[in-house]
C-alpha atoms as a PDB file:
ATOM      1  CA  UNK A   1      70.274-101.419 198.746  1.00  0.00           C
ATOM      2  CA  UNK A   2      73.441-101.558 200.443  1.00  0.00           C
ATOM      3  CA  UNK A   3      74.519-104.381 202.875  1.00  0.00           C
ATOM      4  CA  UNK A   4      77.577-102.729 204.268  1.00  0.00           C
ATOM      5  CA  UNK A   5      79.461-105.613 205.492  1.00  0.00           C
ATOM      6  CA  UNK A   6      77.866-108.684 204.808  1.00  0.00           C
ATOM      7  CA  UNK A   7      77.812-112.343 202.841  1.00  0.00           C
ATOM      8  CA  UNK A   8      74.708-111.060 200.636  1.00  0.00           C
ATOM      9  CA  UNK A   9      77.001-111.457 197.699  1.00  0.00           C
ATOM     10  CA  UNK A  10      77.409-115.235 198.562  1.00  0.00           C
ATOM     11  CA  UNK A  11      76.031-117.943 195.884  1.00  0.00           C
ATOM     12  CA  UNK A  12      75.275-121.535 195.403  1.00  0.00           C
ATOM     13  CA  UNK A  13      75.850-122.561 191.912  1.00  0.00           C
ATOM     14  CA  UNK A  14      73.993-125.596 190.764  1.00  0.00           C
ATOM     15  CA  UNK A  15      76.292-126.731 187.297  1.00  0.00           C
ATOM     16  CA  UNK A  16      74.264-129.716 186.668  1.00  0.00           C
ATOM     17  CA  UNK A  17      71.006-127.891 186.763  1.00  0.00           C
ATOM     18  CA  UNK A  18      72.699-124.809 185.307  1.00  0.00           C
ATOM     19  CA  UNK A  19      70.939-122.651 188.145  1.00  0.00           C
ATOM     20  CA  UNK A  20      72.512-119.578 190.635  1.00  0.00           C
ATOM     21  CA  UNK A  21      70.568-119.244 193.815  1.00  0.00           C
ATOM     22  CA  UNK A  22      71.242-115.941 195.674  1.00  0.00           C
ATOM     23  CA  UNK A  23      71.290-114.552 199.067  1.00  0.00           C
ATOM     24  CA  UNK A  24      67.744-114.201 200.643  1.00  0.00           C
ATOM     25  CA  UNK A  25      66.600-111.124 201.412  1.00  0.00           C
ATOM     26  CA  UNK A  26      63.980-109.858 203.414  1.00  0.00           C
ATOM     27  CA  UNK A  27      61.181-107.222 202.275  1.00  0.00           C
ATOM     28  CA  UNK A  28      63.685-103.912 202.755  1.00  0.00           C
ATOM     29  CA  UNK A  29      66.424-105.847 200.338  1.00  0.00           C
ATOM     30  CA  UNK A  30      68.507-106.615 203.398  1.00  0.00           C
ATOM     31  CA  UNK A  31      70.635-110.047 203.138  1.00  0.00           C
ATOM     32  CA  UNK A  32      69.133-112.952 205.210  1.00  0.00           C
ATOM     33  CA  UNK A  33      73.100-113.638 206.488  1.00  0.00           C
ATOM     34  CA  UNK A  34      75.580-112.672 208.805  1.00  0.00           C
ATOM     35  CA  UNK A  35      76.533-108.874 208.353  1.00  0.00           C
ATOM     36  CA  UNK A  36      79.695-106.924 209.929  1.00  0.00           C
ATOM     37  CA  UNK A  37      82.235-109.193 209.146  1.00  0.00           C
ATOM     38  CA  UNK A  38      85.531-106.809 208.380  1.00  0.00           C
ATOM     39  CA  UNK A  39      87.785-108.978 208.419  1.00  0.00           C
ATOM     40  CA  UNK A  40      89.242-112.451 208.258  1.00  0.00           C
ATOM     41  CA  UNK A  41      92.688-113.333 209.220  1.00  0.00           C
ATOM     42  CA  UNK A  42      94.546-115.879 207.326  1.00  0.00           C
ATOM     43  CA  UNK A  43      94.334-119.599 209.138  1.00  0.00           C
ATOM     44  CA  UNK A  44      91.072-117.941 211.585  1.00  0.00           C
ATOM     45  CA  UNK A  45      87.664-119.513 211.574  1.00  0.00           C
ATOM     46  CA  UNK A  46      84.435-116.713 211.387  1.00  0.00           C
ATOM     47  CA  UNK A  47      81.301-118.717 211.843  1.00  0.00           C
ATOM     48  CA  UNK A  48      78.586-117.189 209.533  1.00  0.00           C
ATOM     49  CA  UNK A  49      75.037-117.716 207.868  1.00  0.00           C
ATOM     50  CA  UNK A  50      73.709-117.358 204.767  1.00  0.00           C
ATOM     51  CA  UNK A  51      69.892-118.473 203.672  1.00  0.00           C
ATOM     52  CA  UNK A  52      69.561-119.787 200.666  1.00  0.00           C
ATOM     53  CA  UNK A  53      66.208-120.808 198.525  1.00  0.00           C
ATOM     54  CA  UNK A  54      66.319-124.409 198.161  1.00  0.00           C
ATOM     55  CA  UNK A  55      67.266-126.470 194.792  1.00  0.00           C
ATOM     56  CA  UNK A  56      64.798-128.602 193.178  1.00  0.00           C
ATOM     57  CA  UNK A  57      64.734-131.994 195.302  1.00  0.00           C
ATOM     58  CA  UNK A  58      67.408-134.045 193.857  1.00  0.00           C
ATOM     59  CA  UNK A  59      69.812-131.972 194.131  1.00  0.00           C
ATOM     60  CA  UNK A  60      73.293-133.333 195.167  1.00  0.00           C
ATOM     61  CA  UNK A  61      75.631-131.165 194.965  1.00  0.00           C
ATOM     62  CA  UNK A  62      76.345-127.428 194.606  1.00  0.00           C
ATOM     63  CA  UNK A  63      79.237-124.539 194.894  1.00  0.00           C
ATOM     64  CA  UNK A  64      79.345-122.417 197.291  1.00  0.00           C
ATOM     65  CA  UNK A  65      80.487-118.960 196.275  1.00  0.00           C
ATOM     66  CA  UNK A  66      81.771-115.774 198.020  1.00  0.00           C
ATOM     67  CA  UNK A  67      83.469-113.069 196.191  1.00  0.00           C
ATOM     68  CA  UNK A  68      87.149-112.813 196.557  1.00  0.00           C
ATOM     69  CA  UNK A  69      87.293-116.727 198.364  1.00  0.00           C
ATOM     70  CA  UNK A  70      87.984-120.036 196.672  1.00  0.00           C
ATOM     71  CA  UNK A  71      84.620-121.843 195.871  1.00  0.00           C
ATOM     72  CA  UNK A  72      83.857-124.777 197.998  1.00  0.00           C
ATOM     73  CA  UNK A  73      82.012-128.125 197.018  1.00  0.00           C
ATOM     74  CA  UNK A  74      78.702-128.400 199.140  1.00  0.00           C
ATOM     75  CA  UNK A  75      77.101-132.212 199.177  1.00  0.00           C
ATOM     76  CA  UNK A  76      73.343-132.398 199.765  1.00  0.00           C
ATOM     77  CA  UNK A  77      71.960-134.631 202.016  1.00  0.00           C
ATOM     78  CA  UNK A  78      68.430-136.034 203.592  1.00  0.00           C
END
């Protein structure tokens, strides 16, 4: 299903656990995230969300990745 203009194609990888955890989506394959986003201008802040399913417990760190944007470290905390 399509999600128009949304962050369903956002990821978390997990390289120590060698694990990708997708976008939730609910029971009509829509994204569990922010959708109609068109655009984001250079040096602008868009807040967003994105569910993820959780890593195993013990999990520290993981990637955060969105198609066409530079991954970003994500530290897991208590």
């Amino acid at each position: 299903m399509s999600n128009g203009y949304s962050l369903g194609g956002a990821a978390l990888v997990d390289h120590k656990g060698k694990k990708r955890y997708y976008t939730l989506r609910d029971t009509e394959g829509r994204c569990l995230c922010t959708t109609g986003i068109t655009e984001v201008a250079p040096g602008k802040d868009v807040p967003f969300f994105v569910q993820f399913p959780a890593p195993p417990e013990g999990t520290t760190e993981v990637e955060f990745s969105l198609p066409t944007f530079d991954s970003a470290t994500v530290e897991i905390t208590e």
